[in-house]
PDB file of N, CA and C in Angstrom:
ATOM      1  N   UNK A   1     173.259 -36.569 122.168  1.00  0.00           N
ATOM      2  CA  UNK A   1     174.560 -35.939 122.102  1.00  0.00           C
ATOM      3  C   UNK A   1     175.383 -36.388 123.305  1.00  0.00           C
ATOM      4  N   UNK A   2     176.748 -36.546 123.169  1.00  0.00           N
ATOM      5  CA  UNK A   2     177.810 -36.916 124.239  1.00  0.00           C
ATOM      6  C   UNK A   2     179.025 -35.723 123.867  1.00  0.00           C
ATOM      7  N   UNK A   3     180.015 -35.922 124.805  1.00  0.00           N
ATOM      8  CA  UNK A   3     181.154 -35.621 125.060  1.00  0.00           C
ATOM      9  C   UNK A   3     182.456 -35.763 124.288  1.00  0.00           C
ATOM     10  N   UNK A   4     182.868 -36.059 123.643  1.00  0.00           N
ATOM     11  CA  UNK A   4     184.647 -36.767 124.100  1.00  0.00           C
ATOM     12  C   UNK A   4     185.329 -36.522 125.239  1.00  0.00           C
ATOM     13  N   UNK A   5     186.385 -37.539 125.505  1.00  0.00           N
ATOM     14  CA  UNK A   5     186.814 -37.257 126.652  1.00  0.00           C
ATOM     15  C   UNK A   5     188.017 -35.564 126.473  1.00  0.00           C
ATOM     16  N   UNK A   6     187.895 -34.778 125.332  1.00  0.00           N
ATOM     17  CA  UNK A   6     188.265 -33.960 125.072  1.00  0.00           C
ATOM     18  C   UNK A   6     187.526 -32.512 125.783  1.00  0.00           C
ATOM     19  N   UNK A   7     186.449 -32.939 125.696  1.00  0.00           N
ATOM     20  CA  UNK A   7     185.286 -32.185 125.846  1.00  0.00           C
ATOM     21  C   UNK A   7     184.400 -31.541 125.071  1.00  0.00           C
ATOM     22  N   UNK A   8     184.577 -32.134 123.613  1.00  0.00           N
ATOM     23  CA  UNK A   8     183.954 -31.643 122.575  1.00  0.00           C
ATOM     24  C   UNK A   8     182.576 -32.512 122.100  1.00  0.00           C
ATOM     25  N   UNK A   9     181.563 -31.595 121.805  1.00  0.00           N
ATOM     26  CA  UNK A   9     180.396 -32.010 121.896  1.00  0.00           C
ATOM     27  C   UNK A   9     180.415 -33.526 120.547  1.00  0.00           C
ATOM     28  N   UNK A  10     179.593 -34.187 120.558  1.00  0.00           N
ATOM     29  CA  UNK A  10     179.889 -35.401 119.534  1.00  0.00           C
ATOM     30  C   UNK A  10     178.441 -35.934 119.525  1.00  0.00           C
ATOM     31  N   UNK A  11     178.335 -35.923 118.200  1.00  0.00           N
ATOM     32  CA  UNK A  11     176.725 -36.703 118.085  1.00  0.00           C
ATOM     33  C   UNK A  11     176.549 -38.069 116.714  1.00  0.00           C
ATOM     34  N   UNK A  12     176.329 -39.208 117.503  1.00  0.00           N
ATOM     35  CA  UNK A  12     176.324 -39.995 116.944  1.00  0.00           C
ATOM     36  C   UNK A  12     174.829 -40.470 116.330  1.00  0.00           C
ATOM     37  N   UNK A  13     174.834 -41.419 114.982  1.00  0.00           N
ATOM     38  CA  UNK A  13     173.664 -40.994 113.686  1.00  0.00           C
ATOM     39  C   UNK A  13     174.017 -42.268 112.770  1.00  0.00           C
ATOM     40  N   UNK A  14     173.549 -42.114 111.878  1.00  0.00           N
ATOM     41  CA  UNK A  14     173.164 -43.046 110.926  1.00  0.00           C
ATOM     42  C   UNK A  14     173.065 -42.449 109.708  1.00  0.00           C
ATOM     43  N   UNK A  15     173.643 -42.345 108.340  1.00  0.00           N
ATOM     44  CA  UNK A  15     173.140 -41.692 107.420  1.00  0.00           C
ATOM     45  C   UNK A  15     172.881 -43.029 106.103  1.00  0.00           C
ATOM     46  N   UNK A  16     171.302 -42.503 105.350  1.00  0.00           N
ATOM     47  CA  UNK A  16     170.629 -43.468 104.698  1.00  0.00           C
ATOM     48  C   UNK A  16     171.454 -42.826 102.989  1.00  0.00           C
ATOM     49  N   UNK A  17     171.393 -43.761 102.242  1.00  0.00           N
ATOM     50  CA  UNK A  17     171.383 -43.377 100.724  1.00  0.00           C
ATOM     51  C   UNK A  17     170.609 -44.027  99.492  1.00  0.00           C
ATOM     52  N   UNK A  18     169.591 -43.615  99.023  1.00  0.00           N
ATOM     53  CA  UNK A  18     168.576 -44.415  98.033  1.00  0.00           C
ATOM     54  C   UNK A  18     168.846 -43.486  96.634  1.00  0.00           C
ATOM     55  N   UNK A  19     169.196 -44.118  95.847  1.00  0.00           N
ATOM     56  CA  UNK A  19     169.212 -43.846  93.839  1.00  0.00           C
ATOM     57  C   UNK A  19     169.584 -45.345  93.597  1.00  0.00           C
ATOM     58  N   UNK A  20     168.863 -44.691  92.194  1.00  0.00           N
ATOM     59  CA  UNK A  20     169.239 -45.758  90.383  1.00  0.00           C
ATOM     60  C   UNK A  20     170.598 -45.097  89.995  1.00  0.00           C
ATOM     61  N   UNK A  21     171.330 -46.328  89.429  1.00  0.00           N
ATOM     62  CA  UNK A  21     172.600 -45.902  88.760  1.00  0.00           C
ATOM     63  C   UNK A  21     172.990 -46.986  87.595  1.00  0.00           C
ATOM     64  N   UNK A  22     172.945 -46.474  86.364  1.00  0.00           N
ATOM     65  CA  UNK A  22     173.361 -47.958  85.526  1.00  0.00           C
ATOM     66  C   UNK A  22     175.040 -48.301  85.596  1.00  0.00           C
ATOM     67  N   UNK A  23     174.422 -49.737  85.777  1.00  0.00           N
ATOM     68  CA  UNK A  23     175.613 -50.384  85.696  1.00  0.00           C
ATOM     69  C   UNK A  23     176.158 -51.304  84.659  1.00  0.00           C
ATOM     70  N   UNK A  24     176.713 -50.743  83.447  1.00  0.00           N
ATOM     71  CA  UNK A  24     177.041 -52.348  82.748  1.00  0.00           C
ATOM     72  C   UNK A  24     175.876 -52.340  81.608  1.00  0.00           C
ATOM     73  N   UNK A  25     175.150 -51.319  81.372  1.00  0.00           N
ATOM     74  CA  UNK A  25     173.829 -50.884  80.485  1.00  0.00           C
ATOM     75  C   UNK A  25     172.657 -51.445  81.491  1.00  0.00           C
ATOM     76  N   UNK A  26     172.577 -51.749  82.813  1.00  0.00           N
ATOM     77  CA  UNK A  26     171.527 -52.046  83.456  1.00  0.00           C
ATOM     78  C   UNK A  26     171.114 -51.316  84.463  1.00  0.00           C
ATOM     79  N   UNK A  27     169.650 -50.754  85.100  1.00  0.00           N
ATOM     80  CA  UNK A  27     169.681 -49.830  85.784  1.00  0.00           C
ATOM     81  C   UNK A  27     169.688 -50.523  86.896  1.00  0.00           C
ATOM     82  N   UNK A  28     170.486 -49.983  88.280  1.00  0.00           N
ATOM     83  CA  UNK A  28     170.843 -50.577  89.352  1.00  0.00           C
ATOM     84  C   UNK A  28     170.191 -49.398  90.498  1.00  0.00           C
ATOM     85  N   UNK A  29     169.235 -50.625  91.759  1.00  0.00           N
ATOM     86  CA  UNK A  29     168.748 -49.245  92.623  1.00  0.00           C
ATOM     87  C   UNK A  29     170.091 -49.585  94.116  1.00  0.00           C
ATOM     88  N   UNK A  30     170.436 -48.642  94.392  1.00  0.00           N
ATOM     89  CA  UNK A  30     171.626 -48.851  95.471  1.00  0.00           C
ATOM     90  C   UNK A  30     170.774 -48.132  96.792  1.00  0.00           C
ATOM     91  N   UNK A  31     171.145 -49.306  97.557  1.00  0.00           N
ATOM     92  CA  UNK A  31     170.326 -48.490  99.310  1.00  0.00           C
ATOM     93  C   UNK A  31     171.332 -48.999 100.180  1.00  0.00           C
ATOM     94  N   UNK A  32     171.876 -47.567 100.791  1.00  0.00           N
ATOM     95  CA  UNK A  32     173.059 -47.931 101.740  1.00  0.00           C
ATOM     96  C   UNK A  32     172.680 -47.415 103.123  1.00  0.00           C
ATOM     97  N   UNK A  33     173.025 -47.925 104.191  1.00  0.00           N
ATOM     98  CA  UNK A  33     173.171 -47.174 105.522  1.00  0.00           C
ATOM     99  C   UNK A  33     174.579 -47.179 106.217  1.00  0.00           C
ATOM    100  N   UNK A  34     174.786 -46.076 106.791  1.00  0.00           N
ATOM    101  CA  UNK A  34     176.369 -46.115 107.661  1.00  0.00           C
ATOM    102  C   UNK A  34     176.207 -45.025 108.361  1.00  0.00           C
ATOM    103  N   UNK A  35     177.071 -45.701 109.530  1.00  0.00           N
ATOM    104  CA  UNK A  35     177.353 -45.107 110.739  1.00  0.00           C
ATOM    105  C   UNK A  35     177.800 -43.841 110.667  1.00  0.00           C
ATOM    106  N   UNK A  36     177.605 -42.641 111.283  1.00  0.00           N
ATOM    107  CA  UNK A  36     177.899 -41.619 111.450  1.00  0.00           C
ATOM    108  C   UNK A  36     178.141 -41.011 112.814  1.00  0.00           C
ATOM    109  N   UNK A  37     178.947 -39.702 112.731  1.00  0.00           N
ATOM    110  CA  UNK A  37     179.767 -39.461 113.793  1.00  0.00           C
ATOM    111  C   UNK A  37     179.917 -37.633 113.262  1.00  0.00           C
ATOM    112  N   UNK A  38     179.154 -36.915 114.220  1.00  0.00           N
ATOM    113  CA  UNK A  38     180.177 -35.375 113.968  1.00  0.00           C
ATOM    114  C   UNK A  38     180.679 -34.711 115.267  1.00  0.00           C
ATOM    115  N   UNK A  39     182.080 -34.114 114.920  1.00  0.00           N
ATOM    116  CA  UNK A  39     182.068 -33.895 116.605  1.00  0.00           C
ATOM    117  C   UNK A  39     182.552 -32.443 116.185  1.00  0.00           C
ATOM    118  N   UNK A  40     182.558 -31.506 117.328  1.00  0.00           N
ATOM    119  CA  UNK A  40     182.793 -30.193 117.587  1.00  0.00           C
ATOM    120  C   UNK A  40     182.070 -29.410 116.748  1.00  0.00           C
ATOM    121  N   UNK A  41     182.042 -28.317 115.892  1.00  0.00           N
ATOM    122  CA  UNK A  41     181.256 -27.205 115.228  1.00  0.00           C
ATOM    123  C   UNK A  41     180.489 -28.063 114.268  1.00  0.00           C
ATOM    124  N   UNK A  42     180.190 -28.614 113.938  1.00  0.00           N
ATOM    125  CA  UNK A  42     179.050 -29.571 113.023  1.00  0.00           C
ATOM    126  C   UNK A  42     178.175 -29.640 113.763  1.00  0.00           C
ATOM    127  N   UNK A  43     178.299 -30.563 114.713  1.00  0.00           N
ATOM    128  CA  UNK A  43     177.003 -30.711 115.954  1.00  0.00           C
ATOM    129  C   UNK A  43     175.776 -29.928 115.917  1.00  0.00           C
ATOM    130  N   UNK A  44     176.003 -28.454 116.127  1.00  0.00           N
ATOM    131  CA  UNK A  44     174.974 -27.760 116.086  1.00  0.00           C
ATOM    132  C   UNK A  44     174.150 -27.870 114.414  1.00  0.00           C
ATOM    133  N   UNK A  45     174.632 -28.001 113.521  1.00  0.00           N
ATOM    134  CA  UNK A  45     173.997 -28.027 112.041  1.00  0.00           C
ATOM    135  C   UNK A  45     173.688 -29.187 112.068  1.00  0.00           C
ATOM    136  N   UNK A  46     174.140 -30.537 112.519  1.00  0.00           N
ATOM    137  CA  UNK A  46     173.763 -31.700 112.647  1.00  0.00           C
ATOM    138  C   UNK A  46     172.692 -32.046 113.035  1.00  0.00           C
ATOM    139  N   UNK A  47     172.323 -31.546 114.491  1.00  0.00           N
ATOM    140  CA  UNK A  47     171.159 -31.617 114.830  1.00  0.00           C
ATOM    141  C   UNK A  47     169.867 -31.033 114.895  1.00  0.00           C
ATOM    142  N   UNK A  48     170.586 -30.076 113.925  1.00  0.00           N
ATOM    143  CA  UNK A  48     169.303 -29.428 112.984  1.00  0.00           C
ATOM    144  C   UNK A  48     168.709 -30.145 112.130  1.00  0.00           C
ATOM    145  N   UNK A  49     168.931 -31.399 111.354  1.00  0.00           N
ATOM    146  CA  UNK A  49     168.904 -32.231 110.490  1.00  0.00           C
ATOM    147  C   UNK A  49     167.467 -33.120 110.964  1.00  0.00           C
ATOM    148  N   UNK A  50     166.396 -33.421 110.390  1.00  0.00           N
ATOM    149  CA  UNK A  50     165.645 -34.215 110.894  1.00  0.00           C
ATOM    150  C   UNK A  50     165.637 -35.382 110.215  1.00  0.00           C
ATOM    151  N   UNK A  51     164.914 -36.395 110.542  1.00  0.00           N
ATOM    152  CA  UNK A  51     164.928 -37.849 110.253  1.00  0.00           C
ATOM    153  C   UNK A  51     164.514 -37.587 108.541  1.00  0.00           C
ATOM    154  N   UNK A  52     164.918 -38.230 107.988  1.00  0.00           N
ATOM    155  CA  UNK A  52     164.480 -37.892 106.267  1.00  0.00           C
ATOM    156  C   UNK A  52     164.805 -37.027 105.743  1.00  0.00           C
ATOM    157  N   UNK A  53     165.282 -36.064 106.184  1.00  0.00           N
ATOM    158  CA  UNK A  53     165.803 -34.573 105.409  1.00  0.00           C
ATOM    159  C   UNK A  53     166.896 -35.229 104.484  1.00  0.00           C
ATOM    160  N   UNK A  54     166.650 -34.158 103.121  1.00  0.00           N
ATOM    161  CA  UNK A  54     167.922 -35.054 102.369  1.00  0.00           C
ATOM    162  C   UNK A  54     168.632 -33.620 102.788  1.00  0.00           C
ATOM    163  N   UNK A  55     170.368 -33.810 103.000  1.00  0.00           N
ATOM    164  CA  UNK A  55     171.278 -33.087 102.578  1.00  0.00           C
ATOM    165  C   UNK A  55     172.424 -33.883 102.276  1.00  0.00           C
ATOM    166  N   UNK A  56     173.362 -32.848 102.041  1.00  0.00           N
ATOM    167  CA  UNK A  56     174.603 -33.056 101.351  1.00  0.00           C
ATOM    168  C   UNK A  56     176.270 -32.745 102.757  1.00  0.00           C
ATOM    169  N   UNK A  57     176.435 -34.065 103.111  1.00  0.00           N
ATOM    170  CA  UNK A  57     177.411 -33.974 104.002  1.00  0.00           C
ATOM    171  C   UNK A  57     178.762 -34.104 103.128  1.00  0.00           C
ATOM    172  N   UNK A  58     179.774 -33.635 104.076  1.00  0.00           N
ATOM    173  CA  UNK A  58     181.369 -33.480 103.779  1.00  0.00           C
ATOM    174  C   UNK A  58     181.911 -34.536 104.538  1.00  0.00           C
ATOM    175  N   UNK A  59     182.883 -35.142 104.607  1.00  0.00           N
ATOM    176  CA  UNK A  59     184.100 -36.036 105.679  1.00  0.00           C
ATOM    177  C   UNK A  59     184.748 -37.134 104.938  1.00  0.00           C
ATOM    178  N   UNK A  60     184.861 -37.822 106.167  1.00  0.00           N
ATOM    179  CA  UNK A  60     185.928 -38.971 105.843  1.00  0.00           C
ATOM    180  C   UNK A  60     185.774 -40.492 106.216  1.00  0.00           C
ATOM    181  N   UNK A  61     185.834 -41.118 105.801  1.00  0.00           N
ATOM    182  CA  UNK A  61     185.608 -42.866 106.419  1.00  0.00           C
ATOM    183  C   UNK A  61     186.722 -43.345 106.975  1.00  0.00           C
ATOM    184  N   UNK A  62     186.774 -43.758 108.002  1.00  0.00           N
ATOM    185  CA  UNK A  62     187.425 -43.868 109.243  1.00  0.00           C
ATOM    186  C   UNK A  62     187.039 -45.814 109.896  1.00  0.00           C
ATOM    187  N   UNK A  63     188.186 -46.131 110.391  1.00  0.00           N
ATOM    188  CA  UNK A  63     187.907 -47.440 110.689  1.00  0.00           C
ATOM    189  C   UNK A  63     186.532 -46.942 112.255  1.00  0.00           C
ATOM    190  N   UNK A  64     185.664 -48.323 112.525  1.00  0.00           N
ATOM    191  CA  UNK A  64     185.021 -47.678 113.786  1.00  0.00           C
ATOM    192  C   UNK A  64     186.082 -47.995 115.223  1.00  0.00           C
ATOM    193  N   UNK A  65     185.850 -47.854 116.123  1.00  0.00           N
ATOM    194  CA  UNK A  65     186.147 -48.363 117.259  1.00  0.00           C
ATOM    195  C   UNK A  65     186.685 -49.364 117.455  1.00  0.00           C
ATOM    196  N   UNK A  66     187.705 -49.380 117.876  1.00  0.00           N
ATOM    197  CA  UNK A  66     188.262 -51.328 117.743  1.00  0.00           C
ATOM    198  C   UNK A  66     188.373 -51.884 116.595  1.00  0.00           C
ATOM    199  N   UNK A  67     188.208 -51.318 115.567  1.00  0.00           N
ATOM    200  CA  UNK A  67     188.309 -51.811 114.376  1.00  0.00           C
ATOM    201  C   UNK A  67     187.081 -52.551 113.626  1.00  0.00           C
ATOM    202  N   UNK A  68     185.892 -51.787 114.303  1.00  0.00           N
ATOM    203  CA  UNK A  68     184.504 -52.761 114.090  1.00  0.00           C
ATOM    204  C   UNK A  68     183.814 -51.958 112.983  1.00  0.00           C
ATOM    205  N   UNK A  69     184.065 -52.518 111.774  1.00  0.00           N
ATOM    206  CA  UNK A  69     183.190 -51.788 111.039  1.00  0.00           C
ATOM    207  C   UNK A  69     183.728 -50.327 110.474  1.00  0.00           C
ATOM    208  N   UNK A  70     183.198 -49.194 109.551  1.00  0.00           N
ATOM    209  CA  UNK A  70     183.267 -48.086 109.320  1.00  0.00           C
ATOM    210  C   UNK A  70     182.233 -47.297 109.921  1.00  0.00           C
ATOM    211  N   UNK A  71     183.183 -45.917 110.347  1.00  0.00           N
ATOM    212  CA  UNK A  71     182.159 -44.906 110.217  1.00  0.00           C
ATOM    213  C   UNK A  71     182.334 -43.443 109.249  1.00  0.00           C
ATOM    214  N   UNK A  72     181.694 -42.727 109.122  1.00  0.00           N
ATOM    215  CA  UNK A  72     181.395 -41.856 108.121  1.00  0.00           C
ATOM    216  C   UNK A  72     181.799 -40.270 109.231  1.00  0.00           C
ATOM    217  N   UNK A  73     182.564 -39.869 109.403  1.00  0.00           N
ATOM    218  CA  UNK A  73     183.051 -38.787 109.963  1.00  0.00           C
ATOM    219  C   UNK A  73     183.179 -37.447 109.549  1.00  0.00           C
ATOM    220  N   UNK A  74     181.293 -36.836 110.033  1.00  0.00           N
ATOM    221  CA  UNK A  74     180.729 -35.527 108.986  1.00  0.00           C
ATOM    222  C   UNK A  74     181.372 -34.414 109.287  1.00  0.00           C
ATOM    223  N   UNK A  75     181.856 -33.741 108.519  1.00  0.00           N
ATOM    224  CA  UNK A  75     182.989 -32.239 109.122  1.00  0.00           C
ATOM    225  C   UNK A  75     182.017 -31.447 108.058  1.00  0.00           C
ATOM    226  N   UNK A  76     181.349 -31.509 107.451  1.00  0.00           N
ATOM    227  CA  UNK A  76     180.037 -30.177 107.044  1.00  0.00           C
ATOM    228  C   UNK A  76     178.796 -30.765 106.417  1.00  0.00           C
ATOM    229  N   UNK A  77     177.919 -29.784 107.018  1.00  0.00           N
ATOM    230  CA  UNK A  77     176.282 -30.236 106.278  1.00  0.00           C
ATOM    231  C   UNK A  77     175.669 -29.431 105.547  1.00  0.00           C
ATOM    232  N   UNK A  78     175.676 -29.324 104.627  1.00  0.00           N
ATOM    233  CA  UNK A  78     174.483 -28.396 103.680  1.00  0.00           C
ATOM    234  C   UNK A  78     173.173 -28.958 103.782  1.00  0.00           C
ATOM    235  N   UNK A  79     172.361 -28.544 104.391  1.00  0.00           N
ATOM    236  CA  UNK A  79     170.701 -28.696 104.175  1.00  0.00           C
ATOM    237  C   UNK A  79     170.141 -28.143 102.406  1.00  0.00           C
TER     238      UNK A  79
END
């Protein structure tokens, strides 16, 4: 866990995604990873979260830093 220079707590993560989905009448397996980011009242539910736990996050995709890439910007977690 870090800061912003706001002073709001911020914890940076990784979130995984594995399913089948047909595509086109063919079954397709999709495995994604992306950057993640929650800052202020999430944090604490965030890091309740352990490595493999499946849940169901809320937010927004956001350019990253400098323009490097996306990140995934969690504003709620359902376990």
């Amino acid at each position: 866990m870090r800061y912003t220079p706001a002073g709001l707590p911020a914890l940076d993560c990784a979130l995984g995604h594995r399913s089948e989905v047909v595509e086109s009448g063919q079954s397709r397996r999709v495995e994604l990873q992306i950057r993640a980011v929650g800052i202020g009242d999430v944090v604490p539910s965030l890091s309740a979260v352990g490595l493999g736990d499946e849940c169901r996050f809320g937010g927004f995709i956001a350019a990253g830093r400098q323009g490097r890439g996306l990140v995934f910007h969690i504003t709620s977690v359902d376990v």
